[in-house]
N, C-alpha and C. Protein backbone atom coordinates (compact mmCIF):
# COMPACT_ATOMS: atom_id res chain seq x y z
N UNK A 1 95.45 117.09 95.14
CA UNK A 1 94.42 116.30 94.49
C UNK A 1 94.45 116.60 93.00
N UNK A 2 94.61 115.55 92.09
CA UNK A 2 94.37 115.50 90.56
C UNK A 2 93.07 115.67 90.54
N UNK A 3 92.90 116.77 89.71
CA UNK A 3 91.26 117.05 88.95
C UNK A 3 91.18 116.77 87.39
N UNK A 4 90.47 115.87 86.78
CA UNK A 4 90.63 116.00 85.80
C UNK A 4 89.09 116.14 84.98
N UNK A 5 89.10 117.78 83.82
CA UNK A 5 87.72 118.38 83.47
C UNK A 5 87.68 117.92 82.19
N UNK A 6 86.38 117.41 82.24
CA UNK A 6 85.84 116.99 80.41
C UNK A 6 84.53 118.01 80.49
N UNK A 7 84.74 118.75 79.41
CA UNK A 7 84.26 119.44 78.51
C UNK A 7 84.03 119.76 77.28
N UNK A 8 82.88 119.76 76.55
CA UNK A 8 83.18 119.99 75.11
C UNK A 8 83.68 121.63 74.78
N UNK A 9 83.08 122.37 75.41
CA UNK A 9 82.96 123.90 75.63
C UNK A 9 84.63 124.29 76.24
N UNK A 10 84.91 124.89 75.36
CA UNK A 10 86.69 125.15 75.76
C UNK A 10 86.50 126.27 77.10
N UNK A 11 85.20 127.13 76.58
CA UNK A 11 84.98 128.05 77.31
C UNK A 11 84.50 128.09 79.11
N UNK A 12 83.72 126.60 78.94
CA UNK A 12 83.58 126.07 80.82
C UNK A 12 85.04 125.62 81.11
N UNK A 13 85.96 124.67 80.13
CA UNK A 13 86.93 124.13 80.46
C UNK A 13 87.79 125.63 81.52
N UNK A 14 87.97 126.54 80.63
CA UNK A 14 88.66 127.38 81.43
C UNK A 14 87.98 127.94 82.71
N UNK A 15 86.87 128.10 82.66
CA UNK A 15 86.03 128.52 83.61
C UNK A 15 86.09 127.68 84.68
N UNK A 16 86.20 126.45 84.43
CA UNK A 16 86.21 125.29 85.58
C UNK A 16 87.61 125.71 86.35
N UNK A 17 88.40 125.71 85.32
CA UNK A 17 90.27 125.63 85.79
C UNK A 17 90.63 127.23 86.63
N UNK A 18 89.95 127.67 86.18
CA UNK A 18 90.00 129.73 86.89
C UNK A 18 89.75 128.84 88.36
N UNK A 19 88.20 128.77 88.56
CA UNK A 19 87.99 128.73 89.63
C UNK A 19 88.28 127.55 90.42
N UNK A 20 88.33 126.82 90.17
CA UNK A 20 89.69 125.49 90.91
C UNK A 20 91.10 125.66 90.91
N UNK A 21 91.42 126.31 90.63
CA UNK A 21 92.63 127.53 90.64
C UNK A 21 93.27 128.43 91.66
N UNK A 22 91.72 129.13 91.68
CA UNK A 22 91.80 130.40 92.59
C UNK A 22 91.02 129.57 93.51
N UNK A 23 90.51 127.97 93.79
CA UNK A 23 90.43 127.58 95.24
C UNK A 23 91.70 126.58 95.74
N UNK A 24 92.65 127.27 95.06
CA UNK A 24 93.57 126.24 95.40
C UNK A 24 94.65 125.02 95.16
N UNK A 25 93.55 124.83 93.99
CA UNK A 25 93.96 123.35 93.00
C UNK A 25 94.63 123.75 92.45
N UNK A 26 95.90 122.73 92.33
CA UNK A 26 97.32 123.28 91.54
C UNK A 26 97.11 121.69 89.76
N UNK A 27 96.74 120.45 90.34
CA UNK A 27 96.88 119.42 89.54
C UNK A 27 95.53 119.51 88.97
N UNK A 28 95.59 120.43 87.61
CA UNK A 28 94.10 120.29 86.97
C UNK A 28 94.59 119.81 85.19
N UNK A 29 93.55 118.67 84.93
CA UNK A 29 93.70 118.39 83.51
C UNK A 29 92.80 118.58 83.26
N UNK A 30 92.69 118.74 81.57
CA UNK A 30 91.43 119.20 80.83
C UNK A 30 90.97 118.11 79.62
N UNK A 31 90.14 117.94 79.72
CA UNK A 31 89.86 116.93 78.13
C UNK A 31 88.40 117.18 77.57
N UNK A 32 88.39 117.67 76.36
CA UNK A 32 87.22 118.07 75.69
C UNK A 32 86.36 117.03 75.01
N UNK A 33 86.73 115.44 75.29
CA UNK A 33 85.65 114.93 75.41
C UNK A 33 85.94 113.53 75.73
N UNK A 34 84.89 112.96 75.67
CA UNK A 34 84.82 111.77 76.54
C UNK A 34 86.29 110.52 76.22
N UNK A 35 86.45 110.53 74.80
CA UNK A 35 87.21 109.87 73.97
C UNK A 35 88.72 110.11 74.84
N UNK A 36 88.83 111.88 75.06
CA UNK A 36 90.54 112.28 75.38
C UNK A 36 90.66 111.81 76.57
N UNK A 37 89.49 112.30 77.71
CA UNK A 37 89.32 111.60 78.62
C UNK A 37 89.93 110.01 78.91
N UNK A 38 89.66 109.50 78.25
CA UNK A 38 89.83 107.97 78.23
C UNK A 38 91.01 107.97 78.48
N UNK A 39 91.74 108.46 77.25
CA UNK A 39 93.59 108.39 76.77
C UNK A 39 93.71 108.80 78.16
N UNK A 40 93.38 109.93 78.29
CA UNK A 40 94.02 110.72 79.75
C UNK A 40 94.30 109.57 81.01
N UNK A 41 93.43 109.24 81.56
CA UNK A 41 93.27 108.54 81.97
C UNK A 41 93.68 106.94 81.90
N UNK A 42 94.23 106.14 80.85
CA UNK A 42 94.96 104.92 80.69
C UNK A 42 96.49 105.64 80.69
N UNK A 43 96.59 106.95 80.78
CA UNK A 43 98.02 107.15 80.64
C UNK A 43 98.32 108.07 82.03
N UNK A 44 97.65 108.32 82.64
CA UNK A 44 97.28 108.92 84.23
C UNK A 44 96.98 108.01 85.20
N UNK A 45 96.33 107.07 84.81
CA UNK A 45 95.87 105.88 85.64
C UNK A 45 95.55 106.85 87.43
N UNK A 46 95.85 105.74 87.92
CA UNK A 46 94.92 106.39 89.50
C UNK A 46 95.51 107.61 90.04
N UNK A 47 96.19 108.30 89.66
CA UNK A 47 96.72 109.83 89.54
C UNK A 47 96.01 110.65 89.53
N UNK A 48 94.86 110.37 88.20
CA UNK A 48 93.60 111.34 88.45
C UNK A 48 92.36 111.02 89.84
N UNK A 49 92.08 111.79 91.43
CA UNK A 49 91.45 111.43 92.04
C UNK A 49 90.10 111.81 91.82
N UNK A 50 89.52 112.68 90.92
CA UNK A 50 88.18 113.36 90.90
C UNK A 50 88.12 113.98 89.36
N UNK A 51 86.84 113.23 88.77
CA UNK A 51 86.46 113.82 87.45
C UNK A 51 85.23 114.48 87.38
N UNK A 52 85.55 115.72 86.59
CA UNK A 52 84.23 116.49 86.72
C UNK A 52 84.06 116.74 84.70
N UNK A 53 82.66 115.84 84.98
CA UNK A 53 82.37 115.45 83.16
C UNK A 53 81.35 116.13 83.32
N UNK A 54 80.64 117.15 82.01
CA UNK A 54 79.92 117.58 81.65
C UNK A 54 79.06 116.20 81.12
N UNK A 55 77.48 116.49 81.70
CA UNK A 55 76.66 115.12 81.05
C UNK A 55 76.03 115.61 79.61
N UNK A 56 76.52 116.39 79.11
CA UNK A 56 75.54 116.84 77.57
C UNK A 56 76.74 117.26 76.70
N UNK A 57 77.80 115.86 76.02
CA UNK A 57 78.59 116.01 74.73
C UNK A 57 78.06 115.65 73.83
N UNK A 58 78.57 115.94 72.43
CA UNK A 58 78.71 115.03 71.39
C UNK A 58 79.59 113.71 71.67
N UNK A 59 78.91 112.44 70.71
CA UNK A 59 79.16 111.21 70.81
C UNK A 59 79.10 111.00 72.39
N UNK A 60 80.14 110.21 73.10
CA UNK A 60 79.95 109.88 74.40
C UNK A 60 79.40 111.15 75.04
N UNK A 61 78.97 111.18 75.81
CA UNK A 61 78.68 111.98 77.09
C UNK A 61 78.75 111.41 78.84
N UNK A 62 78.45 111.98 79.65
CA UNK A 62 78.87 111.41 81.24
C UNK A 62 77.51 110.45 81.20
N UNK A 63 76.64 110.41 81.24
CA UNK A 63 75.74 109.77 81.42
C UNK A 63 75.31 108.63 80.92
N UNK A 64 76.03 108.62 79.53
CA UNK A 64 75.49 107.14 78.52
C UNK A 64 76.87 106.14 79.03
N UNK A 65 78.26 107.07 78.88
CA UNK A 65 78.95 106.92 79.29
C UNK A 65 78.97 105.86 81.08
N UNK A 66 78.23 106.23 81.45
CA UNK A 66 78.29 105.86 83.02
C UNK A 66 77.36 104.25 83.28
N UNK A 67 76.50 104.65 82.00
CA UNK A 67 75.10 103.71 82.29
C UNK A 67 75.67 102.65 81.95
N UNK A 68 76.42 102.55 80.82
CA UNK A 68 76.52 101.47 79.55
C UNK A 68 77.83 99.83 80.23
């Protein structure tokens, strides 16, 4: 399974990837914000199966992001 983590915090980013790691997960991407995300994703297309977005960034975030 592709995981792919948006974070602004470099510091959850790794924290996320440790422990999805050590449960197993070998396909983990990282993107520090909503914007890289995007790229990631038009250039990953349905590759990535599960995104785990922090809802409190600068500019976009998961939530305005989701509503809009």
């Amino acid at each position: 399974m592709s995981i792919l983590i948006v974070d602004d915090s470099l510091d959850s980013r790794l924290l996320m990837t440790v422990l999805l790691q050590t449960a197993g997960h070998t396909e983990l991407l990282t993107a520090a914000s909503a914007r890289d995300a995007l790229q990631l994703l038009r250039r990953q297309g349905p590759e990535i199966e599960l995104i785990l977005m922090d809802v409190v960034m600068p500019e976009t975030d998961g939530l305005k992001r989701a509503v809009k």
